[in-house]
N, C-alpha and C. Protein backbone atom coordinates (compact mmCIF):
# COMPACT_ATOMS: atom_id res chain seq x y z
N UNK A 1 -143.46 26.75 -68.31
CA UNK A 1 -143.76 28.02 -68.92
C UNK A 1 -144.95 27.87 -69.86
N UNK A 2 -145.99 28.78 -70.02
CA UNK A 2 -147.33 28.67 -70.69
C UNK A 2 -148.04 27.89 -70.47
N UNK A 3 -147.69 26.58 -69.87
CA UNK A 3 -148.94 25.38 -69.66
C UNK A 3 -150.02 25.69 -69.14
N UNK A 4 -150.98 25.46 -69.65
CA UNK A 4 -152.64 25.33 -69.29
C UNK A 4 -152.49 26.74 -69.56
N UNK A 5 -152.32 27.90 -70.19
CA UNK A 5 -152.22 29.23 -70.14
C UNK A 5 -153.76 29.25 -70.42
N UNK A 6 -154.52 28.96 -71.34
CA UNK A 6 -155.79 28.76 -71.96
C UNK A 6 -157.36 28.27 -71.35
N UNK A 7 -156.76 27.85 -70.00
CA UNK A 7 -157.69 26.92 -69.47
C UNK A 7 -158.85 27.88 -69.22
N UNK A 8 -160.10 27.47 -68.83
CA UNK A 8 -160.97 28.51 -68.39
C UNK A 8 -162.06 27.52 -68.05
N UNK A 9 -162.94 26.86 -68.06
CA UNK A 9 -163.68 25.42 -67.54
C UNK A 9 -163.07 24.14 -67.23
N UNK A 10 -161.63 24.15 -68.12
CA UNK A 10 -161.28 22.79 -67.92
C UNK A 10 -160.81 22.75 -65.98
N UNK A 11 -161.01 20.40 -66.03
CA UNK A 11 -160.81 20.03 -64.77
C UNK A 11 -160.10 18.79 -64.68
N UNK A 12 -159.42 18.64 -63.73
CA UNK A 12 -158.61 17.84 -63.78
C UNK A 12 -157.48 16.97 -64.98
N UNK A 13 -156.82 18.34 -64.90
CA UNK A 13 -155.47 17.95 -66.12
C UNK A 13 -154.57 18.56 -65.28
N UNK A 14 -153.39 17.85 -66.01
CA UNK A 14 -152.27 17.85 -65.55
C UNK A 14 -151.52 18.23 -66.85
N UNK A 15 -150.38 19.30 -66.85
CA UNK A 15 -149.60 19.72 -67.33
C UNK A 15 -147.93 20.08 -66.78
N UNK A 16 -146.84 19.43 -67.58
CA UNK A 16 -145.89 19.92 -67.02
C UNK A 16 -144.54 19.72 -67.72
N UNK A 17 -144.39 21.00 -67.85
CA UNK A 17 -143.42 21.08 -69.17
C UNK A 17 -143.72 22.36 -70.09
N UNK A 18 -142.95 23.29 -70.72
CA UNK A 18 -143.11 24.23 -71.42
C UNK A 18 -144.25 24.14 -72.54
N UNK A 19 -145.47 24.90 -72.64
CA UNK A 19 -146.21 24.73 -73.80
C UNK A 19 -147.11 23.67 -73.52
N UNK A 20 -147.25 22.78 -72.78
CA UNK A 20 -147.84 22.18 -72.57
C UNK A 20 -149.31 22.13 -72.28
N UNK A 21 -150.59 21.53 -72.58
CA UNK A 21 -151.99 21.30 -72.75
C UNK A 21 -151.78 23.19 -73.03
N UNK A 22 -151.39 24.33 -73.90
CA UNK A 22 -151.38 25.58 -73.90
C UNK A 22 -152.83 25.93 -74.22
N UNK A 23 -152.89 25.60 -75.55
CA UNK A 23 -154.26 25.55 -75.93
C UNK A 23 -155.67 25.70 -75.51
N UNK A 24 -155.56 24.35 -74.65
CA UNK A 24 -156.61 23.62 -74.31
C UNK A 24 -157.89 24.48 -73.41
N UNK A 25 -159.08 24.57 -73.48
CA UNK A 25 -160.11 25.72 -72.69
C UNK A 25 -161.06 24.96 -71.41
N UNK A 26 -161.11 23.59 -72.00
CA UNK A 26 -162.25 23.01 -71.50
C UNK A 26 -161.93 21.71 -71.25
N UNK A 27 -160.98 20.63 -71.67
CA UNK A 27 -160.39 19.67 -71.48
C UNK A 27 -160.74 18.77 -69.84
N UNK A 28 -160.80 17.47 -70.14
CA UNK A 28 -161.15 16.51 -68.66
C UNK A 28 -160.03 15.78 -68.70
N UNK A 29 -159.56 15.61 -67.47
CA UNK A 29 -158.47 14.52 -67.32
C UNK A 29 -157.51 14.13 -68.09
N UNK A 30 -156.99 15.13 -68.67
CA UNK A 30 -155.77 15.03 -69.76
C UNK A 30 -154.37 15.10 -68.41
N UNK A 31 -153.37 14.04 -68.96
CA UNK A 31 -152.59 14.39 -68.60
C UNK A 31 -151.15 15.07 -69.94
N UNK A 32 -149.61 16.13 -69.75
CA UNK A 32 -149.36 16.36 -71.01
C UNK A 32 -147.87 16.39 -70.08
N UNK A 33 -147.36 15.69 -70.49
CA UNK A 33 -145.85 16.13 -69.64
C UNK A 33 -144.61 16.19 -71.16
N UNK A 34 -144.09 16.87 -71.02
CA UNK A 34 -142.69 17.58 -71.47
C UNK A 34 -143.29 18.66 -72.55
N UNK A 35 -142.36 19.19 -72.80
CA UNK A 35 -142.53 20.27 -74.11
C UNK A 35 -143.38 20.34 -74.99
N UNK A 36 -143.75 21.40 -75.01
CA UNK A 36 -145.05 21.00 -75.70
C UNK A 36 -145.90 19.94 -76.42
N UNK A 37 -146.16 19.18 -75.16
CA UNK A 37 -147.30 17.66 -75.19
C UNK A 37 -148.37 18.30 -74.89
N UNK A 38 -149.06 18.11 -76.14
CA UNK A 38 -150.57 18.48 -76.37
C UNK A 38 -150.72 20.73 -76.24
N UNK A 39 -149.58 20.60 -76.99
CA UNK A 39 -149.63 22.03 -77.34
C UNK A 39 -151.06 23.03 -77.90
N UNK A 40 -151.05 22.02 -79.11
CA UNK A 40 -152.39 22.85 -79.44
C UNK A 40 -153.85 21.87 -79.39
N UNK A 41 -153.64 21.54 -79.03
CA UNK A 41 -154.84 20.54 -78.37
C UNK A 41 -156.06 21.68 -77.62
N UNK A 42 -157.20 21.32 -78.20
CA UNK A 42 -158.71 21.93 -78.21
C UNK A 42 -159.68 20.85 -78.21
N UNK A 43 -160.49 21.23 -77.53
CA UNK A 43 -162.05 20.54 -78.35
C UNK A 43 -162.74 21.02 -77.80
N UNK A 44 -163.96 20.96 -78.16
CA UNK A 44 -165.45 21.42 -77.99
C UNK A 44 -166.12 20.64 -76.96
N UNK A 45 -166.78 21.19 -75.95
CA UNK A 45 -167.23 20.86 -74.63
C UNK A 45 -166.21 19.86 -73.79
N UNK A 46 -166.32 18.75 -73.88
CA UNK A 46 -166.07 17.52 -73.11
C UNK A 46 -165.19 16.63 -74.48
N UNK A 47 -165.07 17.08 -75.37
CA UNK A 47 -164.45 16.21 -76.48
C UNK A 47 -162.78 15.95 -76.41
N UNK A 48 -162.18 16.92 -75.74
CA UNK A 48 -160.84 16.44 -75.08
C UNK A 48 -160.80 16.04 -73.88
N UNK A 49 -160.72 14.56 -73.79
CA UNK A 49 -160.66 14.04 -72.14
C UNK A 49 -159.69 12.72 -72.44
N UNK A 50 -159.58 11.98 -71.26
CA UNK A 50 -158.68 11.26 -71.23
C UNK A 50 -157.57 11.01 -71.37
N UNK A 51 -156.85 11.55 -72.16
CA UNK A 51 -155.80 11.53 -72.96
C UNK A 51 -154.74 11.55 -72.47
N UNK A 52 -153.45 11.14 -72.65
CA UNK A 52 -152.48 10.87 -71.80
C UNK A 52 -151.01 11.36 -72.99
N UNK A 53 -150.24 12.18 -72.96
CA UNK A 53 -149.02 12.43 -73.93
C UNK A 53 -147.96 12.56 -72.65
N UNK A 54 -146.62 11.89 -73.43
CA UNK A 54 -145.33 11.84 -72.55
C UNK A 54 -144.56 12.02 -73.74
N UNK A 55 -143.94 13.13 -73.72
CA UNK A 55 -142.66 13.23 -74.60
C UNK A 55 -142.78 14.79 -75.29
N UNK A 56 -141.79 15.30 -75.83
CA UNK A 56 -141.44 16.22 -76.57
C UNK A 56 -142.52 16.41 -77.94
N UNK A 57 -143.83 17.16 -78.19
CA UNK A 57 -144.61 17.21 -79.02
C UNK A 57 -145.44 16.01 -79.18
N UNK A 58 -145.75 15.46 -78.02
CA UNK A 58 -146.47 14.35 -78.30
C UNK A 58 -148.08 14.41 -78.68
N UNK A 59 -148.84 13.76 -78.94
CA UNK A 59 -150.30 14.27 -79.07
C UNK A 59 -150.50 15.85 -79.43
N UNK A 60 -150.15 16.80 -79.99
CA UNK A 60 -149.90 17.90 -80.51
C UNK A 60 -150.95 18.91 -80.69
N UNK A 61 -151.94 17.74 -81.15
CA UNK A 61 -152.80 18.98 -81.94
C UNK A 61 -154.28 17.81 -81.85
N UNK A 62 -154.23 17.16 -80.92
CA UNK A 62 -155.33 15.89 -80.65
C UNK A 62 -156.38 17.12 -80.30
N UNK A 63 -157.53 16.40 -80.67
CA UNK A 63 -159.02 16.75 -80.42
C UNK A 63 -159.87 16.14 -79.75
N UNK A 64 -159.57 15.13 -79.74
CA UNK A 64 -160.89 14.04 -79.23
C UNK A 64 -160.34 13.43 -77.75
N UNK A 65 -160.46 12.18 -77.83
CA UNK A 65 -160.21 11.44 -76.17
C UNK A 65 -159.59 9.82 -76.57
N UNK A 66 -159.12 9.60 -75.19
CA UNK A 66 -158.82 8.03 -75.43
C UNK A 66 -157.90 8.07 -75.93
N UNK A 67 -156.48 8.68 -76.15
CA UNK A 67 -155.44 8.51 -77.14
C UNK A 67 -154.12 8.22 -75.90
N UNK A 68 -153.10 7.62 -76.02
CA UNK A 68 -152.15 7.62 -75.16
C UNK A 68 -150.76 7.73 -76.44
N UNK A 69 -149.78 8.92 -75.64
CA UNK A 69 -148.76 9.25 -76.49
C UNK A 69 -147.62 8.88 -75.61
N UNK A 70 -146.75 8.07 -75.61
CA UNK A 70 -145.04 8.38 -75.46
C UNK A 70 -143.84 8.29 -75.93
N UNK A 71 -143.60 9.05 -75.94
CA UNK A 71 -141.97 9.19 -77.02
C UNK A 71 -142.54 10.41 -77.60
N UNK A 72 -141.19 10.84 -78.09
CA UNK A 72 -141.12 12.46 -79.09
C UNK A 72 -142.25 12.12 -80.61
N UNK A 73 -142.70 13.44 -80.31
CA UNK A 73 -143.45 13.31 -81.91
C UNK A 73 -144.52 11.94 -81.49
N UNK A 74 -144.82 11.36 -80.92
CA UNK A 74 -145.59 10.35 -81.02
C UNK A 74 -146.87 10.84 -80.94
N UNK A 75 -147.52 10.50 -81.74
CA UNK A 75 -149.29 10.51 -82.34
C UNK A 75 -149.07 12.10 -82.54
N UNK A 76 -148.47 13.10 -82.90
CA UNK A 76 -147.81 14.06 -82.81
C UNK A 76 -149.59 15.28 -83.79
N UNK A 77 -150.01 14.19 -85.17
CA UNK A 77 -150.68 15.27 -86.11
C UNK A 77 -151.88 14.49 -85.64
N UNK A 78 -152.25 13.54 -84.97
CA UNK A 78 -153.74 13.18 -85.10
C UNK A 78 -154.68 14.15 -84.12
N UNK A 79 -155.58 14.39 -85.11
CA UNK A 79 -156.54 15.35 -84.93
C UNK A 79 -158.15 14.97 -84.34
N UNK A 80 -158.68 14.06 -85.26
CA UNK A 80 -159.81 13.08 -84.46
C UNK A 80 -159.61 11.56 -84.49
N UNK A 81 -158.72 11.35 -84.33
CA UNK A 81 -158.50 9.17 -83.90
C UNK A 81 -159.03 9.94 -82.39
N UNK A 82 -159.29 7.90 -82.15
CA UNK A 82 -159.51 7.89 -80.92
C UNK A 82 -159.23 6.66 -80.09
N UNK A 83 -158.91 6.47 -79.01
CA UNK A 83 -158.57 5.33 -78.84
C UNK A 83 -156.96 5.00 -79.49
N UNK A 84 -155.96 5.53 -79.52
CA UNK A 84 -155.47 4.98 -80.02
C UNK A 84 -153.92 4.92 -78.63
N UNK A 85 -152.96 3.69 -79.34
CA UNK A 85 -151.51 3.81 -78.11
C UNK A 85 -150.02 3.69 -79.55
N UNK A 86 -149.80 5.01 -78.92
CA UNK A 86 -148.29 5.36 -79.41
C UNK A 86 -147.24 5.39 -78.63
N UNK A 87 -146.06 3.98 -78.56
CA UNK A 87 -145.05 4.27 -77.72
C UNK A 87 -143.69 4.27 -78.52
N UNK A 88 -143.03 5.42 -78.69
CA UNK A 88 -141.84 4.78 -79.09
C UNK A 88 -141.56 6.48 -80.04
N UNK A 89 -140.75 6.35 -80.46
CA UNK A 89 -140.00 7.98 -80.88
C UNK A 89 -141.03 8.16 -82.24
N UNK A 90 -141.58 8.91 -83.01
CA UNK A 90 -142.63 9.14 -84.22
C UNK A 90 -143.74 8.11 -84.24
N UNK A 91 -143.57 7.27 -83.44
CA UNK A 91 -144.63 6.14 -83.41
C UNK A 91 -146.35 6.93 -83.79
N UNK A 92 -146.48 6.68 -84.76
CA UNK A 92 -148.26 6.92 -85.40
C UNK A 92 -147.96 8.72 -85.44
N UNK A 93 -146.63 8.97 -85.72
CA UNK A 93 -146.65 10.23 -85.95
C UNK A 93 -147.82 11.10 -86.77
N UNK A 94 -148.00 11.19 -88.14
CA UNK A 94 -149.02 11.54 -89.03
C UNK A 94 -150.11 11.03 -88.85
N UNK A 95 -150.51 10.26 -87.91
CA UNK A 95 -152.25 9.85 -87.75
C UNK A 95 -152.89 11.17 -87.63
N UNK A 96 -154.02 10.81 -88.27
CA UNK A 96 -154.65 11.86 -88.62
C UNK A 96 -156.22 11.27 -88.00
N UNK A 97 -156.64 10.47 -88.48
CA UNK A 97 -158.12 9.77 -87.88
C UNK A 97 -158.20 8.24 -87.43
N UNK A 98 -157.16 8.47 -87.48
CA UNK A 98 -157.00 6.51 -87.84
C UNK A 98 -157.70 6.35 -85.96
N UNK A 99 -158.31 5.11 -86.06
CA UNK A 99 -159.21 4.97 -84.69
C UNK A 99 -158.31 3.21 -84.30
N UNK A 100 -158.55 3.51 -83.04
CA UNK A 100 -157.97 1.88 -82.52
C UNK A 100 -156.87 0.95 -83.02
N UNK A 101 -155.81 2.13 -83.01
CA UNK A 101 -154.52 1.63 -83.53
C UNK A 101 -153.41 1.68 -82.33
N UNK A 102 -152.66 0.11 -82.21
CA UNK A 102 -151.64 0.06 -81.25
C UNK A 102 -150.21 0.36 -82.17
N UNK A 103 -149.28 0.91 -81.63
CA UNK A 103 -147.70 0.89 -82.16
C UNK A 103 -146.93 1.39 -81.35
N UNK A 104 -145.83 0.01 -81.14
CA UNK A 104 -145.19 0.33 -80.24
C UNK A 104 -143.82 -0.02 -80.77
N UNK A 105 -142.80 0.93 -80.73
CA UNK A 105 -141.76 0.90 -81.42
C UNK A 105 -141.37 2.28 -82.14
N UNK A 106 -139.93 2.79 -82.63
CA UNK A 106 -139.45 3.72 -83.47
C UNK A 106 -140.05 3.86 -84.52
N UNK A 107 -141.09 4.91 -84.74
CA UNK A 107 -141.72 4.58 -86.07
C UNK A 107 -142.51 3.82 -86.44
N UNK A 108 -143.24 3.31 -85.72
CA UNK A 108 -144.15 2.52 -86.00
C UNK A 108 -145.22 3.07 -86.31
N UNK A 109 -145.98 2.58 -86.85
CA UNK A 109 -147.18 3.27 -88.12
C UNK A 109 -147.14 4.81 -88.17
N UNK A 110 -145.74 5.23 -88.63
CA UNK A 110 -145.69 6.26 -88.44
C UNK A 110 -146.61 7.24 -89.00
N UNK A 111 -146.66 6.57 -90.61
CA UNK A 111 -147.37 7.29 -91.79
C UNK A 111 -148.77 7.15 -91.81
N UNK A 112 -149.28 6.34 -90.55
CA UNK A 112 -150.45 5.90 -91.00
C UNK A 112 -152.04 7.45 -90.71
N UNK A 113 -152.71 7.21 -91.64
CA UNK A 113 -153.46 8.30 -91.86
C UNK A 113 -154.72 8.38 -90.81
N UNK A 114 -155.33 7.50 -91.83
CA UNK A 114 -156.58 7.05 -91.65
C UNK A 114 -156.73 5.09 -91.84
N UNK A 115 -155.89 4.55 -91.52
CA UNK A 115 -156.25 3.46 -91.11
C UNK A 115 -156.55 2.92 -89.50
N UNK A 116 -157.38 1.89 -89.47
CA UNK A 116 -158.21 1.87 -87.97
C UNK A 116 -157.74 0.15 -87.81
N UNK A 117 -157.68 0.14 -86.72
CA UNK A 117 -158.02 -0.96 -85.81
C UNK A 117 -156.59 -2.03 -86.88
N UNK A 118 -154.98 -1.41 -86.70
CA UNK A 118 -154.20 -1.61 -86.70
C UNK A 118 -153.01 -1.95 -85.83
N UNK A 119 -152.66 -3.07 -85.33
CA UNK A 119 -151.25 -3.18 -84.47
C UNK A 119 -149.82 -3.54 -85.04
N UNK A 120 -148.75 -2.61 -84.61
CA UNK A 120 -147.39 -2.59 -85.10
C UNK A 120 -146.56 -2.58 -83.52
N UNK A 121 -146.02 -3.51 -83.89
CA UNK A 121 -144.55 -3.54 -82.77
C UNK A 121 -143.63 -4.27 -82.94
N UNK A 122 -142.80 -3.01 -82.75
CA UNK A 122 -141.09 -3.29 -83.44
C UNK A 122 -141.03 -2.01 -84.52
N UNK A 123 -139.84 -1.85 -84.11
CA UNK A 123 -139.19 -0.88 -85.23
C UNK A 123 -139.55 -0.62 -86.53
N UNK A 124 -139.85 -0.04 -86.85
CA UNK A 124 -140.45 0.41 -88.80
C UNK A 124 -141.67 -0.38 -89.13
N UNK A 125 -142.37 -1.13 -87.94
CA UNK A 125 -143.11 -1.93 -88.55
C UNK A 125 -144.42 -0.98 -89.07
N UNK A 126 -145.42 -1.58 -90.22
CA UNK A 126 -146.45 -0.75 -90.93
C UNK A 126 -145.58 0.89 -91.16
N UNK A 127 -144.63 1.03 -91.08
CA UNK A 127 -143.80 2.18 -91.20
C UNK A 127 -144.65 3.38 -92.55
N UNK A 128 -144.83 2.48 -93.45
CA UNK A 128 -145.62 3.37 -94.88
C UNK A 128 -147.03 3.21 -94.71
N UNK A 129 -147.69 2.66 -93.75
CA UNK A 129 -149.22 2.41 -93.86
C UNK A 129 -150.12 4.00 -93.82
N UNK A 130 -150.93 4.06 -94.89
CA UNK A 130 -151.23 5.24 -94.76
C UNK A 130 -153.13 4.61 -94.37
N UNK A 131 -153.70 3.90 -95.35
CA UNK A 131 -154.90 3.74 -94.67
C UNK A 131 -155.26 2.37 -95.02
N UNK A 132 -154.61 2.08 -94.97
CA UNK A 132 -155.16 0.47 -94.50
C UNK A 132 -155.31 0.09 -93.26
N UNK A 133 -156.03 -1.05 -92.61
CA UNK A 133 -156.97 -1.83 -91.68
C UNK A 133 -157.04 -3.03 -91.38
N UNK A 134 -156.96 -3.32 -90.06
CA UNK A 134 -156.59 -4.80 -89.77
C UNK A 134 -155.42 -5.51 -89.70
N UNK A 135 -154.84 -4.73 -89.77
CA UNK A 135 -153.26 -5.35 -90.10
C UNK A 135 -152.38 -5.31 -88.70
N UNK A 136 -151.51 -6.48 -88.95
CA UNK A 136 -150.80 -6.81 -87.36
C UNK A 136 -149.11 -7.57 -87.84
N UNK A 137 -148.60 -6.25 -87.27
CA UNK A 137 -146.83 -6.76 -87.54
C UNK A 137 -145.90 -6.38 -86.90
N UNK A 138 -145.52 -7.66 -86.45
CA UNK A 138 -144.78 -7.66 -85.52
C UNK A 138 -143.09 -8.30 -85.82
N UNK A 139 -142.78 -7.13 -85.52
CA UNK A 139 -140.65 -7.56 -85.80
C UNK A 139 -140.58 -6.44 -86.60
N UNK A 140 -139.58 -6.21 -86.73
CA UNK A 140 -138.46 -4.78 -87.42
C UNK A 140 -138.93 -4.81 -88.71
N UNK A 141 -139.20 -3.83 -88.90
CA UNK A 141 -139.81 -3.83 -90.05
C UNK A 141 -141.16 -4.64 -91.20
N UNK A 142 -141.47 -5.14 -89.88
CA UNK A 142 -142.49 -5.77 -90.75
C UNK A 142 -143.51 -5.08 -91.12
N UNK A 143 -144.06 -5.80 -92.57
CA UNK A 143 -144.68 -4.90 -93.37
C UNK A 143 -144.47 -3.40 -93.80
N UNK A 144 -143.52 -2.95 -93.79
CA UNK A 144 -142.27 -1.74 -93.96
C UNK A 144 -143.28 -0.89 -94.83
N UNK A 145 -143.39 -1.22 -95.90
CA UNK A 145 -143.51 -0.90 -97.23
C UNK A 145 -145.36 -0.41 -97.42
N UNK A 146 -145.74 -1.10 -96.77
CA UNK A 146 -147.22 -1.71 -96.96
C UNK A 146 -148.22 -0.05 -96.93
N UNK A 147 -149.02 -0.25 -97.21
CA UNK A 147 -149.67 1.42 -97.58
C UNK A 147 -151.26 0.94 -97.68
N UNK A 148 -151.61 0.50 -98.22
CA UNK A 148 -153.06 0.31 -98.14
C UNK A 148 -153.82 -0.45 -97.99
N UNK A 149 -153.62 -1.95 -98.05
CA UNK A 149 -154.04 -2.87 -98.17
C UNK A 149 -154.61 -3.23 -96.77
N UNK A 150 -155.52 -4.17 -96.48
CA UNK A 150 -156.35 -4.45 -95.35
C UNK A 150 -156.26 -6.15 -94.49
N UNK A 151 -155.99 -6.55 -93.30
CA UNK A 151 -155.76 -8.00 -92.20
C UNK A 151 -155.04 -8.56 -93.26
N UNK A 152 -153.88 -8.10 -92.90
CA UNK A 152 -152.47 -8.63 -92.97
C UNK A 152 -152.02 -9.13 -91.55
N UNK A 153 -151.08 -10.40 -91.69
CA UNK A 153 -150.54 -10.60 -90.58
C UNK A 153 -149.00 -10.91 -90.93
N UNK A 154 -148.34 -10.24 -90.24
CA UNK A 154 -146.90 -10.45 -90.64
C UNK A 154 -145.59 -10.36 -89.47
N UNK A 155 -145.34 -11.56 -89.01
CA UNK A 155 -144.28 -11.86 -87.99
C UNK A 155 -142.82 -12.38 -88.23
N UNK A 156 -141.79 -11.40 -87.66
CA UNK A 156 -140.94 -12.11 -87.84
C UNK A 156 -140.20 -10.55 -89.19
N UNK A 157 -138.63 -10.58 -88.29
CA UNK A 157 -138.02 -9.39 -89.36
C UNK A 157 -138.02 -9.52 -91.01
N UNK A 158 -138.64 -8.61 -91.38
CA UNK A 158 -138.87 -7.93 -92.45
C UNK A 158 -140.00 -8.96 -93.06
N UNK A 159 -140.88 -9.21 -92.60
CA UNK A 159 -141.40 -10.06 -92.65
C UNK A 159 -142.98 -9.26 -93.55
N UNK A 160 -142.91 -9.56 -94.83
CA UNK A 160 -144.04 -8.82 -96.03
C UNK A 160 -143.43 -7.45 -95.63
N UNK A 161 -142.37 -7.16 -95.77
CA UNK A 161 -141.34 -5.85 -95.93
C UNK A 161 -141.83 -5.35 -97.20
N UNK A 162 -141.99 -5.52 -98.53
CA UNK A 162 -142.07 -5.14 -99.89
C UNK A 162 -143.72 -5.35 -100.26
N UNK A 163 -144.65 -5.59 -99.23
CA UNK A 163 -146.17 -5.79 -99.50
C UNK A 163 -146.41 -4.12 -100.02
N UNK A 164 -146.95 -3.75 -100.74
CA UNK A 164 -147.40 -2.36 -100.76
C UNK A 164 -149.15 -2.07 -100.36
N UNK A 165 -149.96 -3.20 -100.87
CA UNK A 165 -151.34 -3.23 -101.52
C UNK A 165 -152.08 -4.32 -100.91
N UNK A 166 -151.55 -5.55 -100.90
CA UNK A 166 -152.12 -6.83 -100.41
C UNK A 166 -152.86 -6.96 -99.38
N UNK A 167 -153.73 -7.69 -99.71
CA UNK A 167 -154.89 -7.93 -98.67
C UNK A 167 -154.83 -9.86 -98.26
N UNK A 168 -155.70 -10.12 -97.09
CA UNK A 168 -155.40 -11.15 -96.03
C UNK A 168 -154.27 -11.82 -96.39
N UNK A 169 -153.33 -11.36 -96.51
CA UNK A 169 -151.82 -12.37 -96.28
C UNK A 169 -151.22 -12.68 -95.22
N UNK A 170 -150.62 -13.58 -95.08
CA UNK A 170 -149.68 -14.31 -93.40
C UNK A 170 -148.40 -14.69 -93.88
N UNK A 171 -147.64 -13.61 -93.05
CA UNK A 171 -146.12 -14.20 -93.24
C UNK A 171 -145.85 -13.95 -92.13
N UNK A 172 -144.48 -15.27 -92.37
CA UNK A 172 -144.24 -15.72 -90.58
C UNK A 172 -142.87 -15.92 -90.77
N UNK A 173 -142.09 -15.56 -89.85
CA UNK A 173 -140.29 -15.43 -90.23
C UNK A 173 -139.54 -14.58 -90.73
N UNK A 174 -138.40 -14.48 -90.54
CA UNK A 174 -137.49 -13.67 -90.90
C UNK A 174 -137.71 -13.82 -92.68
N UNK A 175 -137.44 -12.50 -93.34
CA UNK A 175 -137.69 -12.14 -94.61
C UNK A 175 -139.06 -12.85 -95.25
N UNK A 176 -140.37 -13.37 -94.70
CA UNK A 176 -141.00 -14.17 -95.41
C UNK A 176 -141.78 -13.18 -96.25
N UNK A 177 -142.24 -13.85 -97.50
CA UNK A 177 -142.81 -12.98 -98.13
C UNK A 177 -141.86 -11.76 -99.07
């Protein structure tokens, strides 16, 4: 119901699912499957292409290209990131610009804003990152807490869980740090 209702130049997209690519006028090679995936999704000439959303509100309100969404809510508010992969239920939910960020897991960088060229996998991992950069954590929760700080590496559950700020740190193991 409503999918592609909007279209009028766009080519080769795929929509399927209620609400789905609704928006969209001009769009290349988007694909948007379930409920409104890539609802309000727009851009200007050729600036929405590629893009790939699977899930219930996924990629939402994306603008640009290069983004891959699956799971509910995943990459759900980002508006110009690019390049980026969200798998997992809110995964990079609130991205907003953040560019070349992987997360794969429940929540994974959920909060993150405007931080770039970030990887999270596993559950809650970078969970509070709002714009920090470089950072890579891997296991449940790692780096949980963490919000701004920049190439962090943190493996292993809860592993720099309580970092808020810190910059180039390495923790390795269960609770390190």
């Amino acid at each position: 119901y409503s999918s592609m209702d909007s279209a009028t130049t766009a080519t080769g997209n795929t929509a399927v699912g209620s609400y789905s690519l609704t928006a969209m006028k001009t769009g290349v090679n988007n694909t948007a499957l379930g409920n409104a995936a890539m609802f309000e999704a727009v851009g200007t000439g050729t600036n929405l292409q590629q893009n790939t959303a699977v899930g219930n509100d996924a990629l939402r309100v994306t603008r640009y290209y290069g983004n891959t969404a699956i799971g509910s809510l995943a990459l759900r508010s980002d508006t110009s990131g690019l390049y980026n992969s969200a798998i997992g239920y809110e995964a990079m939910r609130l991205n907003l610009s953040g560019t070349n960020n992987t997360a794969t897991g429940h929540q994974s960088l959920m909060n993150n804003g405007t931080g770039n060229n970030n990887t999270a996998i596993g559950r809650n991992s970078l969970l509070a990152n709002t714009s920090g950069s470089g950072n890579t954590a891997v296991g449940v929760n790692a780096l949980f807490n963490h919000k701004t700080g920049n190439n962090n590496i943190a493996m292993g559950y809860n592993a720099l869980s309580n970092s808020r700020d810190g910059n180039h740190n390495i923790a390795i193991g269960t609770n390190a740090m």
